[in-house]
C-alpha atoms as a PDB file:
ATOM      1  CA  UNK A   1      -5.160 -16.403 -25.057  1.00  0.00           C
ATOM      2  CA  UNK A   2      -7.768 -13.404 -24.378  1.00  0.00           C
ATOM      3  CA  UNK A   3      -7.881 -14.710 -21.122  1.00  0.00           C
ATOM      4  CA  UNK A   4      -4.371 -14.776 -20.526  1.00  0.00           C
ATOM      5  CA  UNK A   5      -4.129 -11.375 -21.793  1.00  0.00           C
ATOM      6  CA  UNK A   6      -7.408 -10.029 -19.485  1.00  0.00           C
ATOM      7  CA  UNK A   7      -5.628 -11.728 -16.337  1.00  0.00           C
ATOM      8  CA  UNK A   8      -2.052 -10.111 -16.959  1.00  0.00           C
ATOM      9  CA  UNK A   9      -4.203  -6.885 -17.626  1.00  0.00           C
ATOM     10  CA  UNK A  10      -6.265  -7.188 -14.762  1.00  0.00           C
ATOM     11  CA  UNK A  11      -3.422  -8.161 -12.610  1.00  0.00           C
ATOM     12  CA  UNK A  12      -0.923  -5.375 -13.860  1.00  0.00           C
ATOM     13  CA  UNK A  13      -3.663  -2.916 -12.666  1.00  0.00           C
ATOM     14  CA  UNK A  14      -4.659  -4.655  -9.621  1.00  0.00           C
ATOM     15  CA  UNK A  15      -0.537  -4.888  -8.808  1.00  0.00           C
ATOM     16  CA  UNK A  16       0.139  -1.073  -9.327  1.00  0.00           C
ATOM     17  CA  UNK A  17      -2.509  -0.524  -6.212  1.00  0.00           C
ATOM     18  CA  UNK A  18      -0.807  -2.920  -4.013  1.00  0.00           C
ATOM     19  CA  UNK A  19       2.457  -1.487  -5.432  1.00  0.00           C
ATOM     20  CA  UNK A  20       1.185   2.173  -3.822  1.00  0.00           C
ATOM     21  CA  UNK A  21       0.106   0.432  -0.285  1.00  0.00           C
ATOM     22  CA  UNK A  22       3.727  -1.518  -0.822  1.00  0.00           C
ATOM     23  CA  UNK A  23       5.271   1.770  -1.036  1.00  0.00           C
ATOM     24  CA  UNK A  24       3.707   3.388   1.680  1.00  0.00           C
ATOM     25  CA  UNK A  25       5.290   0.133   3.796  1.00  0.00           C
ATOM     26  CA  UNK A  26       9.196   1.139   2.485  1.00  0.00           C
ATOM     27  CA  UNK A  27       8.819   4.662   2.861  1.00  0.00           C
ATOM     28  CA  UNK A  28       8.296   4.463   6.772  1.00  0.00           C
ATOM     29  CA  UNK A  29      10.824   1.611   6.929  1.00  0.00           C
ATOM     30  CA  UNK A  30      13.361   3.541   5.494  1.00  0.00           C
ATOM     31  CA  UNK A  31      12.618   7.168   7.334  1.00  0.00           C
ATOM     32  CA  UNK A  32      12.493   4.904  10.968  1.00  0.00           C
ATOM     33  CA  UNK A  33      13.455   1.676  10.282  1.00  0.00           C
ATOM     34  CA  UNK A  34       9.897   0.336  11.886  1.00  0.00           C
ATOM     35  CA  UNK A  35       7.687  -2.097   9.825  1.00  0.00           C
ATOM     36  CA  UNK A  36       4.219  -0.069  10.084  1.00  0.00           C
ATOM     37  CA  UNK A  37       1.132  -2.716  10.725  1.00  0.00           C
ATOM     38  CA  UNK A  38      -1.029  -0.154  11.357  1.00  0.00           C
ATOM     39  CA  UNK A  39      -0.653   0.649   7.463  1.00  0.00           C
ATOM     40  CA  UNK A  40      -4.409  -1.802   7.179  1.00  0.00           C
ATOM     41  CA  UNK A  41      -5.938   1.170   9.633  1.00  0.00           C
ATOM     42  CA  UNK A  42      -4.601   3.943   7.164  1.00  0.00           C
ATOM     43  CA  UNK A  43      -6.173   2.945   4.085  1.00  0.00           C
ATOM     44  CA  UNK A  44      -9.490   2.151   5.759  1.00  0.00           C
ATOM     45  CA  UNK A  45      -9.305   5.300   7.701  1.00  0.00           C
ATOM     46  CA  UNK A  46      -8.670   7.389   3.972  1.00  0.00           C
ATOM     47  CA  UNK A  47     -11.280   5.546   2.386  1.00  0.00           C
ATOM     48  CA  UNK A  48     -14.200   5.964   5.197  1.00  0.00           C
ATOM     49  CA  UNK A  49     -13.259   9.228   5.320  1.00  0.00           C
ATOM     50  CA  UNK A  50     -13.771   9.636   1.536  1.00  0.00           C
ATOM     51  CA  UNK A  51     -16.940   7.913   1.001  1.00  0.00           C
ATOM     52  CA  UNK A  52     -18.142  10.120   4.081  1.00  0.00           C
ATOM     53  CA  UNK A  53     -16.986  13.422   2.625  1.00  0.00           C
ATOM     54  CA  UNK A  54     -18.862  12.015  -0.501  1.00  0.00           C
ATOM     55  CA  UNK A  55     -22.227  12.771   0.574  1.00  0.00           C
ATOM     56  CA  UNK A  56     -21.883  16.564   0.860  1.00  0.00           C
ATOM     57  CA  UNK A  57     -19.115  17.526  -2.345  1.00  0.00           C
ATOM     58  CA  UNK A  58     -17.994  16.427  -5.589  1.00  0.00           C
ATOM     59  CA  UNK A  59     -15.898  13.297  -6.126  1.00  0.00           C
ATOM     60  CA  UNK A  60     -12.514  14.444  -6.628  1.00  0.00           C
ATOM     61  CA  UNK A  61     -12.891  17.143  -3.751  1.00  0.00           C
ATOM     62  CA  UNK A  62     -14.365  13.744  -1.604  1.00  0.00           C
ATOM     63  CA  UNK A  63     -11.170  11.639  -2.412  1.00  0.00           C
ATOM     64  CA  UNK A  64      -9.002  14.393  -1.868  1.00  0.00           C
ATOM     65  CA  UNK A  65     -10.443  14.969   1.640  1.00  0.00           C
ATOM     66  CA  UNK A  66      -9.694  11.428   2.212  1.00  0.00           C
ATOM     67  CA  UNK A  67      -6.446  11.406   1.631  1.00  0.00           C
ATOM     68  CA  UNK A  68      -6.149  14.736   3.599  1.00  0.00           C
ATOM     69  CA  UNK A  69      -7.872  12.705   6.593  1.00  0.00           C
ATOM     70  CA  UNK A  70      -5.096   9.544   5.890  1.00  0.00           C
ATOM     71  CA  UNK A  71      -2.122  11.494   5.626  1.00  0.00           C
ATOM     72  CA  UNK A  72      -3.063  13.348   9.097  1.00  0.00           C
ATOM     73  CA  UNK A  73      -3.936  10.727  11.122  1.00  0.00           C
ATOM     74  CA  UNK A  74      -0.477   8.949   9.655  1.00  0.00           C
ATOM     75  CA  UNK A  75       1.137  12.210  11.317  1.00  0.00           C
ATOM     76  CA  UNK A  76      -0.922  11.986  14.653  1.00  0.00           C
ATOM     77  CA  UNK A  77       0.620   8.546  14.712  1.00  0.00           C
ATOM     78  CA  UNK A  78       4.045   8.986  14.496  1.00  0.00           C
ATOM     79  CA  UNK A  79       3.839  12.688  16.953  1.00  0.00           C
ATOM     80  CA  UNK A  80       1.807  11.151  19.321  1.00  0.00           C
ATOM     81  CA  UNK A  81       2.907   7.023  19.626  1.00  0.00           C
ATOM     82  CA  UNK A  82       5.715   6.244  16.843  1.00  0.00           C
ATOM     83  CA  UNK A  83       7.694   9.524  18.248  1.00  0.00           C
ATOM     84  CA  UNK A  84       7.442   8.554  22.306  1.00  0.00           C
ATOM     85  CA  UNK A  85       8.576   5.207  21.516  1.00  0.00           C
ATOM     86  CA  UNK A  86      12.140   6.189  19.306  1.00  0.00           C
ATOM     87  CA  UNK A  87      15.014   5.202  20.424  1.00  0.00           C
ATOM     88  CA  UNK A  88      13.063   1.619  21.156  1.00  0.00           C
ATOM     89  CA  UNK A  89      14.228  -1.898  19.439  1.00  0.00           C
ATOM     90  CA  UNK A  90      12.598  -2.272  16.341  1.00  0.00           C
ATOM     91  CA  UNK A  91      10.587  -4.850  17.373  1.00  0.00           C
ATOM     92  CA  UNK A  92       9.257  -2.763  20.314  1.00  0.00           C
ATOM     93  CA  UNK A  93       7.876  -0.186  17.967  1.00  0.00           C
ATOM     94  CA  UNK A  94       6.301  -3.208  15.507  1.00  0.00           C
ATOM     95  CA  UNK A  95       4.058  -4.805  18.046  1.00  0.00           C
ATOM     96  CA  UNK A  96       3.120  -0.859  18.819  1.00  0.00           C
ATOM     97  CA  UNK A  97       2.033  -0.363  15.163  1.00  0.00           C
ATOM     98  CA  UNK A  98       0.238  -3.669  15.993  1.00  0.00           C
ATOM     99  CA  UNK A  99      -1.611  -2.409  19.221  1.00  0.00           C
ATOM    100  CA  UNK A 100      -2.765   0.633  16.883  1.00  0.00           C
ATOM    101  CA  UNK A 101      -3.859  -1.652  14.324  1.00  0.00           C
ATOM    102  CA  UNK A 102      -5.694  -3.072  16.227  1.00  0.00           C
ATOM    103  CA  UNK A 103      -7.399  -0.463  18.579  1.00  0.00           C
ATOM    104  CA  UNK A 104      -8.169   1.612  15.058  1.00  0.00           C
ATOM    105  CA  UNK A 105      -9.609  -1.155  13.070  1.00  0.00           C
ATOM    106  CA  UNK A 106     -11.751  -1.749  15.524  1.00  0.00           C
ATOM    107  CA  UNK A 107     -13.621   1.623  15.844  1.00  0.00           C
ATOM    108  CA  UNK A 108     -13.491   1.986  12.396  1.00  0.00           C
ATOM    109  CA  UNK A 109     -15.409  -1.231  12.215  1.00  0.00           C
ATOM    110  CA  UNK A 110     -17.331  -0.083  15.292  1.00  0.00           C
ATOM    111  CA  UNK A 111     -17.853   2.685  12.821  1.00  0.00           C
ATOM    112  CA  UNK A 112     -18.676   1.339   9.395  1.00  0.00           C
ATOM    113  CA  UNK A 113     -21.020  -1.554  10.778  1.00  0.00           C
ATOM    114  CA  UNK A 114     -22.655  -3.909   8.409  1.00  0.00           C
ATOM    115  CA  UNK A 115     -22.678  -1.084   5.455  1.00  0.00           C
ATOM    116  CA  UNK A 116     -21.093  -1.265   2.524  1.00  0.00           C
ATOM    117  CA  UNK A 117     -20.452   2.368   1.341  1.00  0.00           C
ATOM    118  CA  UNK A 118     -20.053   3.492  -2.799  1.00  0.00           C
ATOM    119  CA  UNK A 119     -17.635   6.065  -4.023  1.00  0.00           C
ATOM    120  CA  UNK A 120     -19.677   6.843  -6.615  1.00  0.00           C
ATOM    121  CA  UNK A 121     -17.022   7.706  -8.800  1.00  0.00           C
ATOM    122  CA  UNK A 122     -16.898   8.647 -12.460  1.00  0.00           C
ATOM    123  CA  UNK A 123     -15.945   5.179 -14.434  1.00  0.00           C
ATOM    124  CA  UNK A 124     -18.919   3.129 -12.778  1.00  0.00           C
ATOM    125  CA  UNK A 125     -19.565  -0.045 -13.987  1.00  0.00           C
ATOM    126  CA  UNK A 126     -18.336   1.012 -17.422  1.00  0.00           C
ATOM    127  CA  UNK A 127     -16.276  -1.448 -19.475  1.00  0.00           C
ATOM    128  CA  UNK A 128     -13.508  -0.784 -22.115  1.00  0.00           C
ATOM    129  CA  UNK A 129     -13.271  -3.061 -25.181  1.00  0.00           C
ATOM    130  CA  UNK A 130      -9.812  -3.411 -26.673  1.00  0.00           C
ATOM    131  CA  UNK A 131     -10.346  -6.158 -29.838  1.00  0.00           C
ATOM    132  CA  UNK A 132     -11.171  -9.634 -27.886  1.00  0.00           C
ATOM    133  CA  UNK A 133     -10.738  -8.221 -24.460  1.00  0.00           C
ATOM    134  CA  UNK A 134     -13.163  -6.648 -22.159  1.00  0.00           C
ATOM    135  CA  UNK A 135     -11.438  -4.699 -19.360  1.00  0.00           C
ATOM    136  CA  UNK A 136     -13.334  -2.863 -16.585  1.00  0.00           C
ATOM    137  CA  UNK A 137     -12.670   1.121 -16.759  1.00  0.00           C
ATOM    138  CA  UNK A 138     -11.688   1.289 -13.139  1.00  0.00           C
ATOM    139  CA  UNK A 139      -8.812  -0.953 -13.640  1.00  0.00           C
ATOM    140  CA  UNK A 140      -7.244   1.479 -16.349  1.00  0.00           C
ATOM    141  CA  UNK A 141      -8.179   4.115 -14.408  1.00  0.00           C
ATOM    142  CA  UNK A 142      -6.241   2.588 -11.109  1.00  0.00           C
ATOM    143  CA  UNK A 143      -3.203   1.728 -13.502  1.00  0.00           C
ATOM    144  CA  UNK A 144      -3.017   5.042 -14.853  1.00  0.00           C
ATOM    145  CA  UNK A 145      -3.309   6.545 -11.443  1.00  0.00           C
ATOM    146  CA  UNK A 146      -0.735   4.298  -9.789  1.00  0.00           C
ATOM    147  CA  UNK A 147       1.663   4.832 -12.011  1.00  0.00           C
ATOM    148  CA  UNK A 148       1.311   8.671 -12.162  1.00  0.00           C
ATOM    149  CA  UNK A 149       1.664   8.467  -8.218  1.00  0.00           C
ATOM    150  CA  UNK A 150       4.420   6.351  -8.066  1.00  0.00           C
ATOM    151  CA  UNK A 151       6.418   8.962 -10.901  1.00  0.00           C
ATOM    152  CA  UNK A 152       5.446  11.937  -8.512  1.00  0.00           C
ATOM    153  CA  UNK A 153       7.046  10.057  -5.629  1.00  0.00           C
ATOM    154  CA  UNK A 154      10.164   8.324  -7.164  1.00  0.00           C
ATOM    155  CA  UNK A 155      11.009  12.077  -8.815  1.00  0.00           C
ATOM    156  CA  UNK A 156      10.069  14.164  -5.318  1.00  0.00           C
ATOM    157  CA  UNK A 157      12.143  11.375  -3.877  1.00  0.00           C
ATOM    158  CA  UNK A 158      15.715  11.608  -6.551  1.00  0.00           C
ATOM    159  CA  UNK A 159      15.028  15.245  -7.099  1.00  0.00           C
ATOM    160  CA  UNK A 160      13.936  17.111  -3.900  1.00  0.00           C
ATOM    161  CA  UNK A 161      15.884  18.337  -1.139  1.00  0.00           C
ATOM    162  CA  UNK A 162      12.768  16.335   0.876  1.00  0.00           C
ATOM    163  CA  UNK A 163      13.898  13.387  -0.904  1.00  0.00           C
ATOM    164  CA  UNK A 164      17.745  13.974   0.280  1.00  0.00           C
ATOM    165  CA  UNK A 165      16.806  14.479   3.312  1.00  0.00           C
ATOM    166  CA  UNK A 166      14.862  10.863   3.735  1.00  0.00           C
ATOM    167  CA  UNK A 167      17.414   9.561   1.637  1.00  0.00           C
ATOM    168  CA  UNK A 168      20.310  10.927   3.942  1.00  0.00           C
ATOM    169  CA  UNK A 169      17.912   9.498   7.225  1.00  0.00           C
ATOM    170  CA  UNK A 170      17.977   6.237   5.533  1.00  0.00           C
ATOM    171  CA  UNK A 171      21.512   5.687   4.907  1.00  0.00           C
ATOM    172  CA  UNK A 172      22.234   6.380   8.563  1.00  0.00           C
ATOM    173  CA  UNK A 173      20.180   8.709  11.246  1.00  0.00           C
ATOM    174  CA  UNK A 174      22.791   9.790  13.344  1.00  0.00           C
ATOM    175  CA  UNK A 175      24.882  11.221  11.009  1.00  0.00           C
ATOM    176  CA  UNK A 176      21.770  13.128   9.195  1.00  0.00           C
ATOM    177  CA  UNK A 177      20.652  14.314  12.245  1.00  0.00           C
ATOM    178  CA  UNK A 178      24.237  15.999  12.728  1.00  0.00           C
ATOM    179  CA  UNK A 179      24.261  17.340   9.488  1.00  0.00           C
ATOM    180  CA  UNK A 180      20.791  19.288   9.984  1.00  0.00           C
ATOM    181  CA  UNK A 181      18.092  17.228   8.806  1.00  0.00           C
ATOM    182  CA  UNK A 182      15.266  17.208  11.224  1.00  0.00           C
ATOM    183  CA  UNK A 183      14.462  13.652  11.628  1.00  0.00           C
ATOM    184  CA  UNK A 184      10.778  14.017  13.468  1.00  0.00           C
ATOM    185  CA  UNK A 185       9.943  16.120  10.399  1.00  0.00           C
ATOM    186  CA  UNK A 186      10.931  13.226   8.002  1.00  0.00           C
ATOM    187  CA  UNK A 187       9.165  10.324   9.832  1.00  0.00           C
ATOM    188  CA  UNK A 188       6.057  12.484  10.263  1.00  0.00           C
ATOM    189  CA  UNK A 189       6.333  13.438   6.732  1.00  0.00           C
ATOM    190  CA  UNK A 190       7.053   9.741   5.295  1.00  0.00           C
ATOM    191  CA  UNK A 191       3.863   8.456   7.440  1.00  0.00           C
ATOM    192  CA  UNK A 192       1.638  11.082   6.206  1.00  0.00           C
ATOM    193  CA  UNK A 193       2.933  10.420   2.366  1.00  0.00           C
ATOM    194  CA  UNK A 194       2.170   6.759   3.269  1.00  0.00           C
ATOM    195  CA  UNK A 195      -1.475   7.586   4.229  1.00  0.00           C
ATOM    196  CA  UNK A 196      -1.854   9.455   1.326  1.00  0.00           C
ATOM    197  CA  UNK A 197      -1.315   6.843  -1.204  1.00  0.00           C
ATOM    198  CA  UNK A 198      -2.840   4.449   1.053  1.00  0.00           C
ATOM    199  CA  UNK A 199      -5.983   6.193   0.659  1.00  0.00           C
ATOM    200  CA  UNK A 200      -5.741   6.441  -2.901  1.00  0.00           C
ATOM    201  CA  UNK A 201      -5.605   2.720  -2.646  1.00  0.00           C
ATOM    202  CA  UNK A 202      -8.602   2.484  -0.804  1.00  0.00           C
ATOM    203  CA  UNK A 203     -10.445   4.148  -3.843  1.00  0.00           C
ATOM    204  CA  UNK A 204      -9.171   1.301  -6.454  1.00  0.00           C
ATOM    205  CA  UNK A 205      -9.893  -1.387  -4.273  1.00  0.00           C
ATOM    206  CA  UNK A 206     -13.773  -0.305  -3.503  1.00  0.00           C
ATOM    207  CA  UNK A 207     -14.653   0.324  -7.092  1.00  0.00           C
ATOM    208  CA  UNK A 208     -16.308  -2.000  -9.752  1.00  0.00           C
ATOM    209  CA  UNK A 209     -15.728  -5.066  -9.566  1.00  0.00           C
ATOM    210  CA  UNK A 210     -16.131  -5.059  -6.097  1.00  0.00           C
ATOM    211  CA  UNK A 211     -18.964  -4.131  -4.126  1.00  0.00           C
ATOM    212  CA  UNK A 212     -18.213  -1.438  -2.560  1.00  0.00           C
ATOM    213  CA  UNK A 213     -15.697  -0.224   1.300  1.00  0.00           C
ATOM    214  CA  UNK A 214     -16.843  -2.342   3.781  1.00  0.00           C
ATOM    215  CA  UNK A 215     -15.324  -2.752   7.434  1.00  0.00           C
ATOM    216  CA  UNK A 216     -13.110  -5.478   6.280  1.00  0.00           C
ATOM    217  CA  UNK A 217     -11.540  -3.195   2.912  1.00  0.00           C
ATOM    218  CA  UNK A 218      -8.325  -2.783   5.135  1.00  0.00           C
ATOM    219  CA  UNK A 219      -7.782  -5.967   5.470  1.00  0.00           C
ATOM    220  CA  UNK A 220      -6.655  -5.812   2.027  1.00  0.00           C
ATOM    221  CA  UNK A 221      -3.332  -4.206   3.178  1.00  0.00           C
ATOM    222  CA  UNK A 222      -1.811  -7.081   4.312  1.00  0.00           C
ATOM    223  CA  UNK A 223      -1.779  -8.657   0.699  1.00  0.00           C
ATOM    224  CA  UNK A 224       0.108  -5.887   0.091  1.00  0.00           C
ATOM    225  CA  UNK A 225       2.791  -6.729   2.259  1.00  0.00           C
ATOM    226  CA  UNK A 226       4.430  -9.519   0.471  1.00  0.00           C
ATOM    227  CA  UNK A 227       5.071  -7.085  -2.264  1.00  0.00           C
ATOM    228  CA  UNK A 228       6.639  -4.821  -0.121  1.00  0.00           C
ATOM    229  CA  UNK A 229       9.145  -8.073   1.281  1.00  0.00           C
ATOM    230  CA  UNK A 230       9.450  -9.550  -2.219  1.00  0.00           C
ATOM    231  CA  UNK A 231      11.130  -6.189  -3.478  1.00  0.00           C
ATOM    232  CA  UNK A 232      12.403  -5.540  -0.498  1.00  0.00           C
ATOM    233  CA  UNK A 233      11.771  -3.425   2.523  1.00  0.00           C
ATOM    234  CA  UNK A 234      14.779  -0.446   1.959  1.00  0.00           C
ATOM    235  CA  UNK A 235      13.867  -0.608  -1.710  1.00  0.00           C
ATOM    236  CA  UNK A 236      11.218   1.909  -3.623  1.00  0.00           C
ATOM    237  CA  UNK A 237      11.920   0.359  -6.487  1.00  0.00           C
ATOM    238  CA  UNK A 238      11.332  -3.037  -5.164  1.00  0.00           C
ATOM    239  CA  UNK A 239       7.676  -2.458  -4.084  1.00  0.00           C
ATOM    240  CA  UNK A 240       6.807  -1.453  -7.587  1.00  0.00           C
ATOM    241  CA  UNK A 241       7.927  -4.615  -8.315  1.00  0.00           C
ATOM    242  CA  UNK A 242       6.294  -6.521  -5.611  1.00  0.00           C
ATOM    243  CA  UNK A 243       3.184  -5.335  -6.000  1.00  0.00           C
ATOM    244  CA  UNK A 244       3.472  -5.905  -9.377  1.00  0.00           C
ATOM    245  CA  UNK A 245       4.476  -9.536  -8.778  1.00  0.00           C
ATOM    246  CA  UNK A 246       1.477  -9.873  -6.252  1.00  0.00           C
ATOM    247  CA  UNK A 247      -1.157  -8.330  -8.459  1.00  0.00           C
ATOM    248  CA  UNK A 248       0.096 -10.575 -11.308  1.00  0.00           C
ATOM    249  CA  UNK A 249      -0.135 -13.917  -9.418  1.00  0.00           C
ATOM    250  CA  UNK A 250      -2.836 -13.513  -7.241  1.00  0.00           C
ATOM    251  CA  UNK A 251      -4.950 -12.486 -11.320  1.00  0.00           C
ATOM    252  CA  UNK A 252      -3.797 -15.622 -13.034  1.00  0.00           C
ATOM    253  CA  UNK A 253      -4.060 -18.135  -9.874  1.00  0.00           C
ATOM    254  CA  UNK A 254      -7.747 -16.899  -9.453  1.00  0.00           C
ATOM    255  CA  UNK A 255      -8.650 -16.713 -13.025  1.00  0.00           C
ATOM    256  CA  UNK A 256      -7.023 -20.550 -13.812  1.00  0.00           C
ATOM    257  CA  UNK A 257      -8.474 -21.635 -10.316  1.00  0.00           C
ATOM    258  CA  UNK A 258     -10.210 -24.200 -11.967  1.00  0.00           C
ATOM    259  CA  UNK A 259      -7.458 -25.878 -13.189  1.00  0.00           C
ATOM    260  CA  UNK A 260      -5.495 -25.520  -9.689  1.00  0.00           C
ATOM    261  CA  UNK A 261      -8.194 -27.222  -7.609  1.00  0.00           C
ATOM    262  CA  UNK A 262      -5.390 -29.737  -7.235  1.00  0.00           C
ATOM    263  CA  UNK A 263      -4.131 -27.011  -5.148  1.00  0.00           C
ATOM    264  CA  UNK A 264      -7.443 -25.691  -2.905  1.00  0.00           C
ATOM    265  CA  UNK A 265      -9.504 -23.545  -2.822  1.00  0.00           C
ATOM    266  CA  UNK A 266      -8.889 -20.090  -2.398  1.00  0.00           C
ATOM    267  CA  UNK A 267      -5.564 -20.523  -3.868  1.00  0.00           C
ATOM    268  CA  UNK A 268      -5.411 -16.863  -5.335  1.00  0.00           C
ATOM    269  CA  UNK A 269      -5.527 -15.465  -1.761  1.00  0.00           C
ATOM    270  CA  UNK A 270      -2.773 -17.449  -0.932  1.00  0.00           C
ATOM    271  CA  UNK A 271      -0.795 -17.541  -4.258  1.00  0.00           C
ATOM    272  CA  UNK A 272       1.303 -14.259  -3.243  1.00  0.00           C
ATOM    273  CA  UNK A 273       2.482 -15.219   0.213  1.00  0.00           C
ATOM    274  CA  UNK A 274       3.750 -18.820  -1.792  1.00  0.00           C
ATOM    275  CA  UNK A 275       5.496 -16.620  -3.480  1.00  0.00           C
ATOM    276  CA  UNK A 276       7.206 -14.561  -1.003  1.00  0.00           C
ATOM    277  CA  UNK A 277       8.432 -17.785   0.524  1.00  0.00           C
ATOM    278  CA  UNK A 278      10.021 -18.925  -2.179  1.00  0.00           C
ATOM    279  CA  UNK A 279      11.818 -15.248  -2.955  1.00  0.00           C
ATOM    280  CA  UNK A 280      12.736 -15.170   0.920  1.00  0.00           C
ATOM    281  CA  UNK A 281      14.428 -18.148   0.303  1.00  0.00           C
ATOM    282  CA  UNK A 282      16.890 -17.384  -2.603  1.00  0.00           C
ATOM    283  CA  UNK A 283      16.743 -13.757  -1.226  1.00  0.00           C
ATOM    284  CA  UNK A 284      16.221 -13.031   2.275  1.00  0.00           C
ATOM    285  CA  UNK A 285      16.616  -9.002   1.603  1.00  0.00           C
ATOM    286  CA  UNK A 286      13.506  -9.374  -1.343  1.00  0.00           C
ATOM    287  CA  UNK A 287      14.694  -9.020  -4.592  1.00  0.00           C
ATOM    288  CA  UNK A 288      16.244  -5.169  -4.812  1.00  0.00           C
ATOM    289  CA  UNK A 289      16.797  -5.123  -0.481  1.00  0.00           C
ATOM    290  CA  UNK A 290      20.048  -4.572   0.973  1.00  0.00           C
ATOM    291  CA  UNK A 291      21.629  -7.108   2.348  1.00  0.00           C
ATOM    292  CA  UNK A 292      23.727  -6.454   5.335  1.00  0.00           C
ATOM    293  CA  UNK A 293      26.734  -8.038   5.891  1.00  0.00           C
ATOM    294  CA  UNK A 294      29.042  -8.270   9.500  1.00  0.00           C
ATOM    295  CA  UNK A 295      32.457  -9.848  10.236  1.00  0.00           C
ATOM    296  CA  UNK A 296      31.967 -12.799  12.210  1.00  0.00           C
END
């Protein structure tokens, strides 16, 4: 049982960081309807830019200036690529995002080389004993992080007239854009909020246990993205859920791999896009999406 109860620990804290790179998927979906796989690119961006900034200030002021360096190259992004390219299909702009992904990962790798780079943050390798259990300080620290985020958002986003207005862009862009709202303002805004967070993410995901950013940290975004289709693309709510969902799974099938060898190896890596599957298939919107429904 204190297993169990490390896992669903573990992976409640682990889920509420892939719940923050989930939400940074829905909130440019739903400001320009365009799934963003250059989100990987963000969150190694934010992070390299943090553990840079590192070496000359304080830690906070460091992870603050990556998330400053995120959020701004989110904005280039959409002004300079995203923006020339609206009006497009969908699917158009995806394979864009793609093209970035690719062309950014690749100096950042170009970048980064074979080092492995340390935050040197506060909580180190510290560990916090609750009874039986033995939980690693970063992982209350990324919990309690997360969820304050995700609050700030979901409020900014029910009570702000910023949150109307991506709200109103959502629901339909034509008629926002006739009632006033500045669209190019909202998108650039949504993808610089998504950097943001993604950078935050980058922090969580460096720290003890693991070994440090490498050029491959990024690559972590894409296990994020099952949590953003299992609560749905359209839905905020639904990536809290999602990434709570992933984190959860991909905790207990790695800590009871043992007794899934039946299944593989590596079946925690996979464990969360099984899941998405099977949710696709009972709900092809993700659990809180909107379905859409024409007269045929």
């Amino acid at each position: 049982m204190t297993v169990f109860s490390e896992l669903l620990i573990i992976g409640v804290s682990l889920g509420s960081v892939y719940a923050l790179i989930a939400l940074g998927f829905v909130i440019i979906f739903k400001s320009t309807e365009v799934v963003n796989f250059a989100h990987a690119s963000l969150l190694l961006a934010g992070g390299y830019a943090a553990v840079q900034a590192r070496e000359h200030m304080p830690f906070w002021l460091a992870l603050l200036a990556g998330v400053v360096a995120a959020a701004l190259l989110g904005v280039a992004l959409e002004f300079l690529v995203i923006r020339r390219y609206r009006g497009r299909d969908h699917s158009v702009l995806a394979i864009v995002t793609i093209g970035l992904d690719i062309v950014l990962l690749t100096e950042l790798a170009r970048q980064i080389g074979p080092d492995i780079f340390s935050y040197r943050d506060p909580w180190g390798s510290r560990l916090i004993e609750l009874g039986s259990l033995t939980i690693p300080q970063t992982r209350v620290a990324a919990l309690i992080t997360a969820a304050a985020l995700i609050g700030i958002f979901l409020l900014a986003f029910r009570f702000t007239s910023w949150g109307v207005s991506m709200r109103a862009a959502a629901e339909h862009r034509e008629t926002a854009a006739l009632m006033g709202i500045r669209l190019g303002w909202v998108s650039a805004s949504a993808w610089a909020v998504a950097g943001a967070l993604a950078a935050v993410a980058a922090l969580f995901l460096s720290v003890f246990p693991t070994t440090g950013l490498d050029r491959d940290t990024g690559l972590v975004a894409l296990k994020a993205f099952p949590a953003a289709i299992i609560g749905g693309l359209d839905s905020t709510t639904g990536a809290l859920v999602g990434g709570l969902v992933v984190g959860i799974t991909e905790a207990m099938a790695t800590g009871y791999q043992n007794d899934l060898s039946f299944l593989g190896s590596g079946i925690g890596e996979l464990a969360p896009y099984l899941v998405m599957v099977l949710v696709l298939l009972a709900r092809p919107a993700g659990l809180f999406g909107t379905r859409e429904l024409s007269r045929v």
